[in-house]
N, C-alpha and C. Protein backbone atom coordinates (compact mmCIF):
# COMPACT_ATOMS: atom_id res chain seq x y z
N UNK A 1 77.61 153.06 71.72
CA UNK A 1 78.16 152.66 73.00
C UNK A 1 78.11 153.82 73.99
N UNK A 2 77.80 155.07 73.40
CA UNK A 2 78.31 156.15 74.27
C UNK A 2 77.08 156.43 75.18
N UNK A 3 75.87 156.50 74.29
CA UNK A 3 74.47 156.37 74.73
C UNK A 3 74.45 155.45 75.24
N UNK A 4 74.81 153.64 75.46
CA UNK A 4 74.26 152.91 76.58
C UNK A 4 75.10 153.21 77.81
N UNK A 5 76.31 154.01 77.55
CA UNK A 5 77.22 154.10 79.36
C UNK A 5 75.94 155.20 79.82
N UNK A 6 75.75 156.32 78.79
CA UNK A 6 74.73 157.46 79.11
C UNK A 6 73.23 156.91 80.15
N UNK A 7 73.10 155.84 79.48
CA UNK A 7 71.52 155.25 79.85
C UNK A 7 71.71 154.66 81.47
N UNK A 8 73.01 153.46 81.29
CA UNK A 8 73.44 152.89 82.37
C UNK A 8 73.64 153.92 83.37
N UNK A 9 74.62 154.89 83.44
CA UNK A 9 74.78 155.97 84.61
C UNK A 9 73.58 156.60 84.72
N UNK A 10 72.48 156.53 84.11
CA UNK A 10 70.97 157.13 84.54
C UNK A 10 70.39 155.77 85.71
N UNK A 11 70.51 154.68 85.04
CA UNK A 11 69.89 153.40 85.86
C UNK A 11 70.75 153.45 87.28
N UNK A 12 71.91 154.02 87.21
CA UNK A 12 72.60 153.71 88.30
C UNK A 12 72.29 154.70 89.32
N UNK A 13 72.21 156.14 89.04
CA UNK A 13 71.33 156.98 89.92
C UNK A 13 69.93 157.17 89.90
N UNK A 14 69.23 156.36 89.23
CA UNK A 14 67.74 156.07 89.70
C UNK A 14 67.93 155.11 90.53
N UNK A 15 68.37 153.86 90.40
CA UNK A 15 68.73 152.85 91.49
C UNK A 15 68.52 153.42 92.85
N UNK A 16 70.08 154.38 93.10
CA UNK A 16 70.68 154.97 94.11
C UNK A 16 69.03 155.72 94.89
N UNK A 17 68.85 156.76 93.82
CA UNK A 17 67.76 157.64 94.34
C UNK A 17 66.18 156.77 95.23
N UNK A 18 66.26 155.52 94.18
CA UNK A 18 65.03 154.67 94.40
C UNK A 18 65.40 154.10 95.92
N UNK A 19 66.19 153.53 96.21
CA UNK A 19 66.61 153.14 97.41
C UNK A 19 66.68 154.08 98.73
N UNK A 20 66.86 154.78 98.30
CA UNK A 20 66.61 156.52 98.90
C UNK A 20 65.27 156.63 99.52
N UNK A 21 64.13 156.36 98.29
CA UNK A 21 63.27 156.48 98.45
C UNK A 21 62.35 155.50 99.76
N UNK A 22 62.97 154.73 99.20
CA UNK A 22 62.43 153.27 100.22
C UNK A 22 62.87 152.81 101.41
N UNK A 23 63.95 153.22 101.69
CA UNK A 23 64.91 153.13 103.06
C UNK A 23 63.34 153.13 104.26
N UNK A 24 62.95 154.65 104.16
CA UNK A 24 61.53 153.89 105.13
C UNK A 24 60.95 153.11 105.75
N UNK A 25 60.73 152.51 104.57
CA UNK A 25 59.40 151.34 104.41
C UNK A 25 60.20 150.51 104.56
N UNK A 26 61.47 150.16 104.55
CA UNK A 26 62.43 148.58 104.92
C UNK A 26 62.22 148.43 106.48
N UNK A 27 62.16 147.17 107.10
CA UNK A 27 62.15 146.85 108.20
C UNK A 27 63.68 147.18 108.76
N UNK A 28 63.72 147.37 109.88
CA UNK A 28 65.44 147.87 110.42
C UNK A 28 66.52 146.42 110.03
N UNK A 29 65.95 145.51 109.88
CA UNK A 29 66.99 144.71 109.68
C UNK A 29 66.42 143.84 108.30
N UNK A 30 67.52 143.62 107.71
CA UNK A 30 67.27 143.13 105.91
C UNK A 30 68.31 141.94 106.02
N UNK A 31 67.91 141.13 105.33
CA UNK A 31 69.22 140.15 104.86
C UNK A 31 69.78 140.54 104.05
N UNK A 32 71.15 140.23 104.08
CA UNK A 32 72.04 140.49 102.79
C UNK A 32 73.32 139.28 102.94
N UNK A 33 72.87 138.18 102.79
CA UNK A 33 73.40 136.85 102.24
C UNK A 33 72.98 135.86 102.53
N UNK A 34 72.66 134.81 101.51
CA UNK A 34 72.17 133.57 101.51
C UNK A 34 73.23 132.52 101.21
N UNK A 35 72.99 131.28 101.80
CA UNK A 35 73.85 130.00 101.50
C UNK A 35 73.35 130.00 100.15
N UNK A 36 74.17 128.47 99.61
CA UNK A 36 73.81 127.99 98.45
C UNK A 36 72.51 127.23 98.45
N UNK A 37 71.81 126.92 99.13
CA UNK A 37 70.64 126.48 98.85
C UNK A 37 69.60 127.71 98.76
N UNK A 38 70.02 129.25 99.41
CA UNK A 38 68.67 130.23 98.91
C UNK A 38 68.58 130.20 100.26
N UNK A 39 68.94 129.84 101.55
CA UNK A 39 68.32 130.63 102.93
C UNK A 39 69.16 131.59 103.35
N UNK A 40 68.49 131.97 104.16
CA UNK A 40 69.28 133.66 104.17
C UNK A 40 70.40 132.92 105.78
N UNK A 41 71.26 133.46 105.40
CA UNK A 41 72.52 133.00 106.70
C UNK A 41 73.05 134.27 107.16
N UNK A 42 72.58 135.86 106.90
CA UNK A 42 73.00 137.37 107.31
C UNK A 42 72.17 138.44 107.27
N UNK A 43 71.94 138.98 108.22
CA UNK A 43 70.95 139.72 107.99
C UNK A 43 72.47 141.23 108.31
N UNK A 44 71.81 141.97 108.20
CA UNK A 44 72.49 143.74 108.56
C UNK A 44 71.13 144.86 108.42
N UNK A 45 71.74 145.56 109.20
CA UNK A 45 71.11 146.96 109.16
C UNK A 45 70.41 147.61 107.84
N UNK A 46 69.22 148.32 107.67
CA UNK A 46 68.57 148.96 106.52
C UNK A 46 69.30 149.49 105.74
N UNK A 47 69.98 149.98 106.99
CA UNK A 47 71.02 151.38 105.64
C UNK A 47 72.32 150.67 105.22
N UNK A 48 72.59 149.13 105.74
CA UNK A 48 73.47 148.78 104.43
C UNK A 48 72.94 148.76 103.14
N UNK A 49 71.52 148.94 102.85
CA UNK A 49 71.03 148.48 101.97
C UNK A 49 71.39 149.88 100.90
N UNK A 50 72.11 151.53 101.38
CA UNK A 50 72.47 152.24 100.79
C UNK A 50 73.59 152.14 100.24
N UNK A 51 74.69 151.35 100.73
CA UNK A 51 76.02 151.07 100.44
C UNK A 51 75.59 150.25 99.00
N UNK A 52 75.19 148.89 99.59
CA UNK A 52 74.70 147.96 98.27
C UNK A 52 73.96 148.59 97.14
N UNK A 53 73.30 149.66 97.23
CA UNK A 53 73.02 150.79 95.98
C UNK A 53 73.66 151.28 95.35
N UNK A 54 74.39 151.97 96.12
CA UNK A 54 76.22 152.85 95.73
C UNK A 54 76.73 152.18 95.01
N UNK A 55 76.84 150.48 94.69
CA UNK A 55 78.15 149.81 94.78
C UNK A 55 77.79 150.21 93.02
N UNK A 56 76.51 149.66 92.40
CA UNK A 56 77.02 150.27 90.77
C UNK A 56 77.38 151.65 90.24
N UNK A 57 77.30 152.62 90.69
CA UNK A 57 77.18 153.69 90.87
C UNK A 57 78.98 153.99 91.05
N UNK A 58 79.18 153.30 92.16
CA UNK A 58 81.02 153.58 92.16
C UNK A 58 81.59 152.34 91.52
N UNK A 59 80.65 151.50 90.64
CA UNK A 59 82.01 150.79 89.87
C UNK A 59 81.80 151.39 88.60
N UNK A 60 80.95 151.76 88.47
CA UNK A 60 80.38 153.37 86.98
C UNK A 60 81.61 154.07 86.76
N UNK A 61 81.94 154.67 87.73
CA UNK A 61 82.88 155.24 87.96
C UNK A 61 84.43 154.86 87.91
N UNK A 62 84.53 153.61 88.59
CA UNK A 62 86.10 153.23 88.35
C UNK A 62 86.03 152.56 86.71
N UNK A 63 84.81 151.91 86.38
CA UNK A 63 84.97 151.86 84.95
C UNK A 63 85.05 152.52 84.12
N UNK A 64 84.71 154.12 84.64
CA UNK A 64 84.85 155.45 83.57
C UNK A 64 86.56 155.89 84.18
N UNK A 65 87.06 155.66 84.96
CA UNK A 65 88.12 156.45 85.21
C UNK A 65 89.84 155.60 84.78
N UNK A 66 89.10 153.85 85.18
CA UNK A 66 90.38 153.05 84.45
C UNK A 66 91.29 153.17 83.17
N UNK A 67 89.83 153.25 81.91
CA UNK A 67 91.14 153.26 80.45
C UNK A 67 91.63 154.70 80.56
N UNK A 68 91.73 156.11 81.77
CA UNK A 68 91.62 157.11 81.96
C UNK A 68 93.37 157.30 82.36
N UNK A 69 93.64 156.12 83.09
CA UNK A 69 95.14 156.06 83.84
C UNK A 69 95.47 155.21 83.76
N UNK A 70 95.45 153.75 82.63
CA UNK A 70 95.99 153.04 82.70
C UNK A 70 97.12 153.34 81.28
N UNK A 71 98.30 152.98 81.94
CA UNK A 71 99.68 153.21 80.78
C UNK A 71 99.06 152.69 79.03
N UNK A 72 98.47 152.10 79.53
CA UNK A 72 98.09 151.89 77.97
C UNK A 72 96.38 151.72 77.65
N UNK A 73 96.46 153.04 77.55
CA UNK A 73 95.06 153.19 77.70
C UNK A 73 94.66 153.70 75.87
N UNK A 74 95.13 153.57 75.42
CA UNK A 74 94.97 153.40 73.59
C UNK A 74 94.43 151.86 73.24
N UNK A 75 94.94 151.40 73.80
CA UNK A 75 94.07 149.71 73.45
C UNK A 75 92.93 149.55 74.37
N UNK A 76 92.04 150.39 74.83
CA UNK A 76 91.06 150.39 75.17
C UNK A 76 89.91 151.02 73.77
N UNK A 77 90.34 151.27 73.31
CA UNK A 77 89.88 152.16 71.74
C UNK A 77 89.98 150.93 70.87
N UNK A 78 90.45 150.08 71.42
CA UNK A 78 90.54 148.81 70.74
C UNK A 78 89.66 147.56 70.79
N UNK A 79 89.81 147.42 71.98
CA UNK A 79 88.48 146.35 72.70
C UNK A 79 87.72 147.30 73.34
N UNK A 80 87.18 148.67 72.61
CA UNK A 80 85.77 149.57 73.71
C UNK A 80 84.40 148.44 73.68
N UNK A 81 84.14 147.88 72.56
CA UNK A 81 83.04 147.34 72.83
C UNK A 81 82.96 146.00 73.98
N UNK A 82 84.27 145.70 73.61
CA UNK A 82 84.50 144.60 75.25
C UNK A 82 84.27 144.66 76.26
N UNK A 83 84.58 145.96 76.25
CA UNK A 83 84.92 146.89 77.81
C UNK A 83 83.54 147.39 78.28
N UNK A 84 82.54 147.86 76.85
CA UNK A 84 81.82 148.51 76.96
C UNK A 84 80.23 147.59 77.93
N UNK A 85 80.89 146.81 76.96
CA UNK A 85 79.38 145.40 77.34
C UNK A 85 79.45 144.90 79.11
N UNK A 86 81.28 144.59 79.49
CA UNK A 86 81.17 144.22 80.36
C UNK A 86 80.94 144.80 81.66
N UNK A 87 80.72 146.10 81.23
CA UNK A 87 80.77 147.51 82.13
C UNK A 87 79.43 147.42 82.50
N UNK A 88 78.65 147.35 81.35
CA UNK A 88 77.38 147.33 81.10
C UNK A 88 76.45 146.09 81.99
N UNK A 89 76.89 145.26 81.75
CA UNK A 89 76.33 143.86 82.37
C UNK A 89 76.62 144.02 83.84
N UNK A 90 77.80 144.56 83.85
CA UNK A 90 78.16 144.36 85.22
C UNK A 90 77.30 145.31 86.25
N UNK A 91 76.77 146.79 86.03
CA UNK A 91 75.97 147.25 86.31
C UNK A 91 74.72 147.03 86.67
N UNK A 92 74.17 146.45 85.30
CA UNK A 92 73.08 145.92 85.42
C UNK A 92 72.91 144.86 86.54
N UNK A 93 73.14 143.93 86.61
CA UNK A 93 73.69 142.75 87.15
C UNK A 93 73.93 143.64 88.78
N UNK A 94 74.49 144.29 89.13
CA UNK A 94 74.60 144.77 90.60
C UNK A 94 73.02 145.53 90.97
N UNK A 95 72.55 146.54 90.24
CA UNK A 95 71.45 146.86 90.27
C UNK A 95 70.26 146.08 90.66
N UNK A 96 70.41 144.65 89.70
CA UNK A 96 69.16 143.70 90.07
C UNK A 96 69.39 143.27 90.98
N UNK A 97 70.50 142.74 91.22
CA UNK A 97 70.75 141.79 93.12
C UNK A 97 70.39 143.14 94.06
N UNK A 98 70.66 144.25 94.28
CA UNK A 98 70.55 145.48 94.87
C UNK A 98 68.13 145.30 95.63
N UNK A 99 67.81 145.15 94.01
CA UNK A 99 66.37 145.33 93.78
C UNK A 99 65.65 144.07 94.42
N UNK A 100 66.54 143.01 93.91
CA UNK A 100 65.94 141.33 94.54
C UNK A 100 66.26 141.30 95.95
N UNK A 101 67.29 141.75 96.78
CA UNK A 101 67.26 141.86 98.49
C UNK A 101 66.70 142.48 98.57
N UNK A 102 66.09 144.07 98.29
CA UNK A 102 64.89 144.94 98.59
C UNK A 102 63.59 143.84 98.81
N UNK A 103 63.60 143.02 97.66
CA UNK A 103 62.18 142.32 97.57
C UNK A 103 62.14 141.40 98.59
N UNK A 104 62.97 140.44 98.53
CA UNK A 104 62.90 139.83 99.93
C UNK A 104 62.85 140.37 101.17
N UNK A 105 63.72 141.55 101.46
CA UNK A 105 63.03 142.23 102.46
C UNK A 105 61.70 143.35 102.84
N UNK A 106 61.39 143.11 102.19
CA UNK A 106 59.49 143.64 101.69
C UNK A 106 58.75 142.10 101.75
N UNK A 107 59.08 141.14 101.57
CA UNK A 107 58.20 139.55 102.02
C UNK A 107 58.27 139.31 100.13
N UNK A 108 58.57 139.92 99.54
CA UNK A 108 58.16 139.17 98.61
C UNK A 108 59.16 138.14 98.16
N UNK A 109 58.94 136.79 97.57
CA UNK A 109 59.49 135.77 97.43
C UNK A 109 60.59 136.01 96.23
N UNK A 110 61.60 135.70 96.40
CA UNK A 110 63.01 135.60 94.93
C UNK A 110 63.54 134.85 95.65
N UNK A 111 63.92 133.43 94.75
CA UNK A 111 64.72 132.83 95.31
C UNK A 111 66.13 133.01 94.97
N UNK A 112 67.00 133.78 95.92
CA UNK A 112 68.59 134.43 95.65
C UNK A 112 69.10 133.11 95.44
N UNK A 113 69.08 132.21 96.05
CA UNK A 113 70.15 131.18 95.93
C UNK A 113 70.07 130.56 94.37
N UNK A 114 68.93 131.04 93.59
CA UNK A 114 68.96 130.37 91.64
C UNK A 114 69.03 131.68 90.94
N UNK A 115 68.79 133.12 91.51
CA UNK A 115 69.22 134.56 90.94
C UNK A 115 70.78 134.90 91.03
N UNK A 116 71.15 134.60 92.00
CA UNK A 116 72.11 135.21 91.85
C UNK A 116 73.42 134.70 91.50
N UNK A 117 73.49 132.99 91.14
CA UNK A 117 74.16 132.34 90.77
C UNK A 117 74.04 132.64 88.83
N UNK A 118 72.91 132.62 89.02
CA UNK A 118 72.50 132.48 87.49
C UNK A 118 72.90 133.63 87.06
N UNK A 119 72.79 135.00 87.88
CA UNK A 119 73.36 136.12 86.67
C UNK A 119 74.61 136.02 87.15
N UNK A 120 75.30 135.75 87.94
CA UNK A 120 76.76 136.07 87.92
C UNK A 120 77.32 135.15 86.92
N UNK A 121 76.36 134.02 86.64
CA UNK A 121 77.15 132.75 85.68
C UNK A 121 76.83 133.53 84.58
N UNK A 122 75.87 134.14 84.03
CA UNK A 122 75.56 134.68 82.32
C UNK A 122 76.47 135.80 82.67
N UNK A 123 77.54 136.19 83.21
CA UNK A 123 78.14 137.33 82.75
C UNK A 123 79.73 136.78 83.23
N UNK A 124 79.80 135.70 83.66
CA UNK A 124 81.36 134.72 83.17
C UNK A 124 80.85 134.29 81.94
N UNK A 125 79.54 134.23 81.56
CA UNK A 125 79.75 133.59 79.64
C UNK A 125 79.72 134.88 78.76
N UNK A 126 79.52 135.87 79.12
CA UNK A 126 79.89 136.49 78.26
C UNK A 126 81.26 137.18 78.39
N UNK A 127 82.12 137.73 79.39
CA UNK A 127 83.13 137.57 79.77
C UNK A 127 84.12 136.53 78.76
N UNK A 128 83.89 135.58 78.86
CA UNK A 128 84.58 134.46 78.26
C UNK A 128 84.24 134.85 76.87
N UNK A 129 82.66 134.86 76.28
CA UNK A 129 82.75 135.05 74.75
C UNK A 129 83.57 136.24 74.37
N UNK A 130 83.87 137.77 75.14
CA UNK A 130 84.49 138.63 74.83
C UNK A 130 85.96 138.96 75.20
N UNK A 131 86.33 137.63 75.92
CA UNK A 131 87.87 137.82 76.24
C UNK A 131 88.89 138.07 74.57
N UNK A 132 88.68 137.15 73.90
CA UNK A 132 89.99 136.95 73.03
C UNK A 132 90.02 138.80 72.23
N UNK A 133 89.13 139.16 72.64
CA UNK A 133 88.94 140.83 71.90
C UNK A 133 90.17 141.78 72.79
N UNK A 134 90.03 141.03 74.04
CA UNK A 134 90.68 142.38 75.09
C UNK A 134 92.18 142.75 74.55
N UNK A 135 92.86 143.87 74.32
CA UNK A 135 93.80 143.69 74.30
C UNK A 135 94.94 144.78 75.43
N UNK A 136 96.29 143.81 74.90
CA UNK A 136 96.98 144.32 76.18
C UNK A 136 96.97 145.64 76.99
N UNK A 137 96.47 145.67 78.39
CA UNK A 137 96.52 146.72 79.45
C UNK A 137 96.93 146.52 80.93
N UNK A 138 97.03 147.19 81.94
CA UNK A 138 97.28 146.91 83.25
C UNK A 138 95.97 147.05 83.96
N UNK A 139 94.57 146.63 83.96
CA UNK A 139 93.68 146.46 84.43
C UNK A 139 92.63 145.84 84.28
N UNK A 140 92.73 145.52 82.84
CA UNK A 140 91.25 144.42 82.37
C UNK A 140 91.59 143.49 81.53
N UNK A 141 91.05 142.14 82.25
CA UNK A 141 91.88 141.06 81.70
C UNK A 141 92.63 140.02 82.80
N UNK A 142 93.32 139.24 82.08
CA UNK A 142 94.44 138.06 82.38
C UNK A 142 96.06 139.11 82.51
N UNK A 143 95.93 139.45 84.14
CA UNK A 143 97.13 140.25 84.08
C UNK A 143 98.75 139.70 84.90
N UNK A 144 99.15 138.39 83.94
CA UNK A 144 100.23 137.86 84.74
C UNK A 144 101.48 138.73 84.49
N UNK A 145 102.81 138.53 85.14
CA UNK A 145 103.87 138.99 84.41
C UNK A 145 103.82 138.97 82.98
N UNK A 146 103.83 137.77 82.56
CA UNK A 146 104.40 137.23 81.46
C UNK A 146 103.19 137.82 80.09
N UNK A 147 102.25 137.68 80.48
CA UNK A 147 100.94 138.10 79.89
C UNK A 147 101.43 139.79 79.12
N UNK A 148 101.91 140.58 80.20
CA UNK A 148 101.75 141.90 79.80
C UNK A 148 103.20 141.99 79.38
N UNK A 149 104.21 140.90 79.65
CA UNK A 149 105.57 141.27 78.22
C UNK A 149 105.17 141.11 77.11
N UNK A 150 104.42 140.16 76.96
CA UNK A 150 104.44 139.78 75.37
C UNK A 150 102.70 139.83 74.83
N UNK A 151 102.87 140.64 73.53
CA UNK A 151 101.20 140.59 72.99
C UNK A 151 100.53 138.91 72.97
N UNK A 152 101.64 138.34 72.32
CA UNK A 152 101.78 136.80 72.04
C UNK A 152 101.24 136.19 73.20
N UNK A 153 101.73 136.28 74.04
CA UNK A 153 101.35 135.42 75.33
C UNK A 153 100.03 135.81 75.76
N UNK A 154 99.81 137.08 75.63
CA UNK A 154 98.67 138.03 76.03
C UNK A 154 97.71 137.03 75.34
N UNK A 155 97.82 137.47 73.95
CA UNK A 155 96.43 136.70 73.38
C UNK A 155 96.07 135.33 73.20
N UNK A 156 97.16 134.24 73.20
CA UNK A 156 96.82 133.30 73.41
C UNK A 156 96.14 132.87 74.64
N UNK A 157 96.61 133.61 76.10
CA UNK A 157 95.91 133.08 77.03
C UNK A 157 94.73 133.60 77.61
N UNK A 158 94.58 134.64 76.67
CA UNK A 158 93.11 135.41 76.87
C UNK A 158 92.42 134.46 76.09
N UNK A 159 92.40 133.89 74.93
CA UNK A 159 91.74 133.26 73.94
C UNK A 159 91.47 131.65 74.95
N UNK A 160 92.22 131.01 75.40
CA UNK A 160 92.03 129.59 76.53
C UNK A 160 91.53 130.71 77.83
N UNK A 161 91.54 131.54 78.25
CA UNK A 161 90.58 132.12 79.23
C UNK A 161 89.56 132.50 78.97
N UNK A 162 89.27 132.95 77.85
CA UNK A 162 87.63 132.56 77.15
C UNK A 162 86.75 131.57 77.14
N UNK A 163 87.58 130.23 77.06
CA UNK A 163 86.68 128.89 77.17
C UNK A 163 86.81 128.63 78.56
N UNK A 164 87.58 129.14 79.43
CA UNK A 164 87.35 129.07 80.68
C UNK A 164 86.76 129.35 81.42
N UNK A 165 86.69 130.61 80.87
CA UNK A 165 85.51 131.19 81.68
C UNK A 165 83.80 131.12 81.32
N UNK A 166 83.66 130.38 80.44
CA UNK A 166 82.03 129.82 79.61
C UNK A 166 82.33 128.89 80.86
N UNK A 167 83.46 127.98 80.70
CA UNK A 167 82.70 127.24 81.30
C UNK A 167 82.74 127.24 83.15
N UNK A 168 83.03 128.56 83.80
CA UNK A 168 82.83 128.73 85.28
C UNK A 168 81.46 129.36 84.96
N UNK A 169 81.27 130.11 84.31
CA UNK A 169 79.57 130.71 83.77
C UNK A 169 78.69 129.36 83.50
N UNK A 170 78.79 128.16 83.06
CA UNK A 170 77.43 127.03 83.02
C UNK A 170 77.89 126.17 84.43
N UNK A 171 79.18 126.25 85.14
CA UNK A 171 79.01 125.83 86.33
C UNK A 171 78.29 126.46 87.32
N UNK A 172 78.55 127.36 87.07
CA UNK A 172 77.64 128.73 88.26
C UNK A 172 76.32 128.37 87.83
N UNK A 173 75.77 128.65 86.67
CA UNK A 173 74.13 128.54 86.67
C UNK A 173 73.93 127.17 87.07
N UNK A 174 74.84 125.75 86.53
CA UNK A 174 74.12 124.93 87.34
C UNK A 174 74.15 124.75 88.29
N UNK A 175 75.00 125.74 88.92
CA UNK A 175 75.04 125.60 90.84
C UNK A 175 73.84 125.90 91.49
N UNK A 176 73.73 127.33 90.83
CA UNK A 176 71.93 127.78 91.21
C UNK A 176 71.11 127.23 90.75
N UNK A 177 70.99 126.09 90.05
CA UNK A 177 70.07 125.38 89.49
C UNK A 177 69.94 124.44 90.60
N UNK A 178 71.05 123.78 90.56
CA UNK A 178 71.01 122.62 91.21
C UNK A 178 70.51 122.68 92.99
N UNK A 179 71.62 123.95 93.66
CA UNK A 179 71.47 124.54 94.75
C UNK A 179 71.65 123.66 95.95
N UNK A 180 73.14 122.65 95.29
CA UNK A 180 73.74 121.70 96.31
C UNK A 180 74.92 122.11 96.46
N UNK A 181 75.32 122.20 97.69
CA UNK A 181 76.95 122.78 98.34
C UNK A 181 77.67 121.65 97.63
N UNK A 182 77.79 120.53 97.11
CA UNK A 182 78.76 119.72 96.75
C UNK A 182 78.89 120.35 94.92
N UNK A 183 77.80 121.33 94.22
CA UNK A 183 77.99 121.91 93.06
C UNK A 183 78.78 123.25 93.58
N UNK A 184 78.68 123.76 94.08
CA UNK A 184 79.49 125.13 94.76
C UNK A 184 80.47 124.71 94.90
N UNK A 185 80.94 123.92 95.51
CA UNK A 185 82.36 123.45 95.61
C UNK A 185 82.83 122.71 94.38
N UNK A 186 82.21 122.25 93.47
CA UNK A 186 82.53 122.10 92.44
C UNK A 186 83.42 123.27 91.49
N UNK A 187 82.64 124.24 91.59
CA UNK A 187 82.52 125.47 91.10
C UNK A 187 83.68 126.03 91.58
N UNK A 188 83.90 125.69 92.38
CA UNK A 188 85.23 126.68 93.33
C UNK A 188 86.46 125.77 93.25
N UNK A 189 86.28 124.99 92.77
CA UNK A 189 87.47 124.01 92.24
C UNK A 189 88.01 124.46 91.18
N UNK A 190 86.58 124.21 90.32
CA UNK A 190 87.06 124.33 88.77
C UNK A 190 87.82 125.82 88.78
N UNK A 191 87.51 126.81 89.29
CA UNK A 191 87.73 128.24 89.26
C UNK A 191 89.17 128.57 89.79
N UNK A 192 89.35 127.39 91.01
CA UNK A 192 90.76 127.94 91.64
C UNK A 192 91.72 126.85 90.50
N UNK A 193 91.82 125.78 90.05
CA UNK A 193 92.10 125.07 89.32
C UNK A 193 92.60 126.16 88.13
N UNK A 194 91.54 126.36 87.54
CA UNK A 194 91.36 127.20 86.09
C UNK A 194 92.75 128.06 86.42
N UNK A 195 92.43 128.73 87.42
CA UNK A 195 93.52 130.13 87.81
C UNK A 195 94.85 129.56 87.81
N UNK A 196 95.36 128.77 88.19
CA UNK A 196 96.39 128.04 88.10
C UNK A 196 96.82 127.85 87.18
N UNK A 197 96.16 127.09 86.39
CA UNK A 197 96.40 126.20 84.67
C UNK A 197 96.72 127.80 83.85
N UNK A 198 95.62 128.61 83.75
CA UNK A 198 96.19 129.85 82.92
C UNK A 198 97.35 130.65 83.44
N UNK A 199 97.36 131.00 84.83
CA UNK A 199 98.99 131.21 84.72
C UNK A 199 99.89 130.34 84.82
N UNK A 200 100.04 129.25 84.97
CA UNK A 200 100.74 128.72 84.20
C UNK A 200 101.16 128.53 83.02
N UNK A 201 99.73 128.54 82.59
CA UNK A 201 99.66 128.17 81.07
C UNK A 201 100.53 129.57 80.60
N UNK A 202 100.39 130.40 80.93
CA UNK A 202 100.83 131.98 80.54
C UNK A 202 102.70 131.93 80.55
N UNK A 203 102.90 131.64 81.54
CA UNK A 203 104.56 131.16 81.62
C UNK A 203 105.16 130.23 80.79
N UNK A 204 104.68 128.77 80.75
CA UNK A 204 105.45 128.01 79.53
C UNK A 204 104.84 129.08 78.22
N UNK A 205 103.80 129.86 77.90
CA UNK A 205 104.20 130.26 76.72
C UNK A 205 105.08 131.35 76.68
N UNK A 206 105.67 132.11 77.70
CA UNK A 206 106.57 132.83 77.51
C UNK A 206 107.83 132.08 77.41
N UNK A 207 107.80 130.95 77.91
CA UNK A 207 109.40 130.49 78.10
C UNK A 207 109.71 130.04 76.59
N UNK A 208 108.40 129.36 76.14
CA UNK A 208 108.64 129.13 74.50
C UNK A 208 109.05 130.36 74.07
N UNK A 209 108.37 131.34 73.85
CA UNK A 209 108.40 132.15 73.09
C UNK A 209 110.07 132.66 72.96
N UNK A 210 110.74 132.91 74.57
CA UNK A 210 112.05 133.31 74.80
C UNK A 210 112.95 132.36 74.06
N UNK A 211 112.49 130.76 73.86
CA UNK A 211 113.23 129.78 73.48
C UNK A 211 113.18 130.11 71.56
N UNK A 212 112.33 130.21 71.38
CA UNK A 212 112.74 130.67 70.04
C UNK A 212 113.26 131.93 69.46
């Protein structure tokens, strides 16, 4: 694990540097957001396109500095490989959207509106496959009141936020599949919905728990 953060913080300042490199050759104005069907609805300035480089690069960083200051940063030694993967993906995953607006703004064709649904959905499924591992902290995770009194509550609703989150990860890819605003809003249902039901869900199990 120690060698892929090693590899990743190399990808993240080649990224940085590569973008560096290319700032040039970008036309003064780039898009940087598309609707859900894949047309571009924002364009900005070249050199946002340095910020959007930065961004893995400084979440490298708050992901190296979190289990660093969080009160309970011993159960990160616990779920590291949880932590480790999602650190990992998540990098990756910023890097390529970073590389795919470069390309579109160079003419070459990616269609963002089925990229970028699709990786943000494969990394709510894995998210979800690696939730029931996380264990209790003040930063990564399902962080309700009730969640961080009790281990109990903790892991049961990490374990139903696991299947929750698979399934906002195959709504998302079929959003970009599909690439109809009435699936996006689907998506944003199920998601604000979901958020609800688990804290909730997180409270009646504390109130049980107090009841017994």
């Amino acid at each position: 694990m120690k060698k892929l953060n090693i590899l990743i913080l190399i990808l993240c300042i080649l990224s940085l540097a590569g973008q560096l490199l290319l700032l040039p050759k970008l036309p003064d104005t780039i898009p940087i957001h598309w609707n859900v069907s894949g047309e571009i609805d924002g364009y900005g300035s070249k050199y946002t396109s340095l910020f959007l480089a930065a961004i893995p690069l400084l979440m490298y960083g708050l992901f190296e500095l979190i289990p660093r200051i969080d009160p309970r940063k011993q159960n990160y030694e616990k779920h590291q490989k949880a932590y480790t993967v999602v650190r990992i993906l998540t990098s990756l995953l910023f890097i390529a959207l970073v590389w795919a607006t470069n390309a579109v703004a160079m003419g070459i064709p990616v269609d963002m509106g089925l990229a970028a649904p699709v990786g943000v959905g494969l990394l709510f499924l894995v998210i979800g496959n690696y939730m029931p591992q996380i264990r209790p902290n003040y930063s990564f995770g399902i962080r309700t009141p009730w969640t961080l009194e009790s281990p109990y509550v903790w892991k049961k609703t990490h374990t139903a936020g696991g299947v929750l989150f698979c399934i906002y990860g195959l709504l998302l890819i079929a959003a970009g599949i599909v690439q109809k605003e009435w699936m996006m809003n689907l998506f944003l249902a199920v998601l604000l919905l979901g958020t609800a039901a688990l804290t909730l869900y997180s409270w009646l199990l504390f109130r049980r728990e107090q009841t017994k």
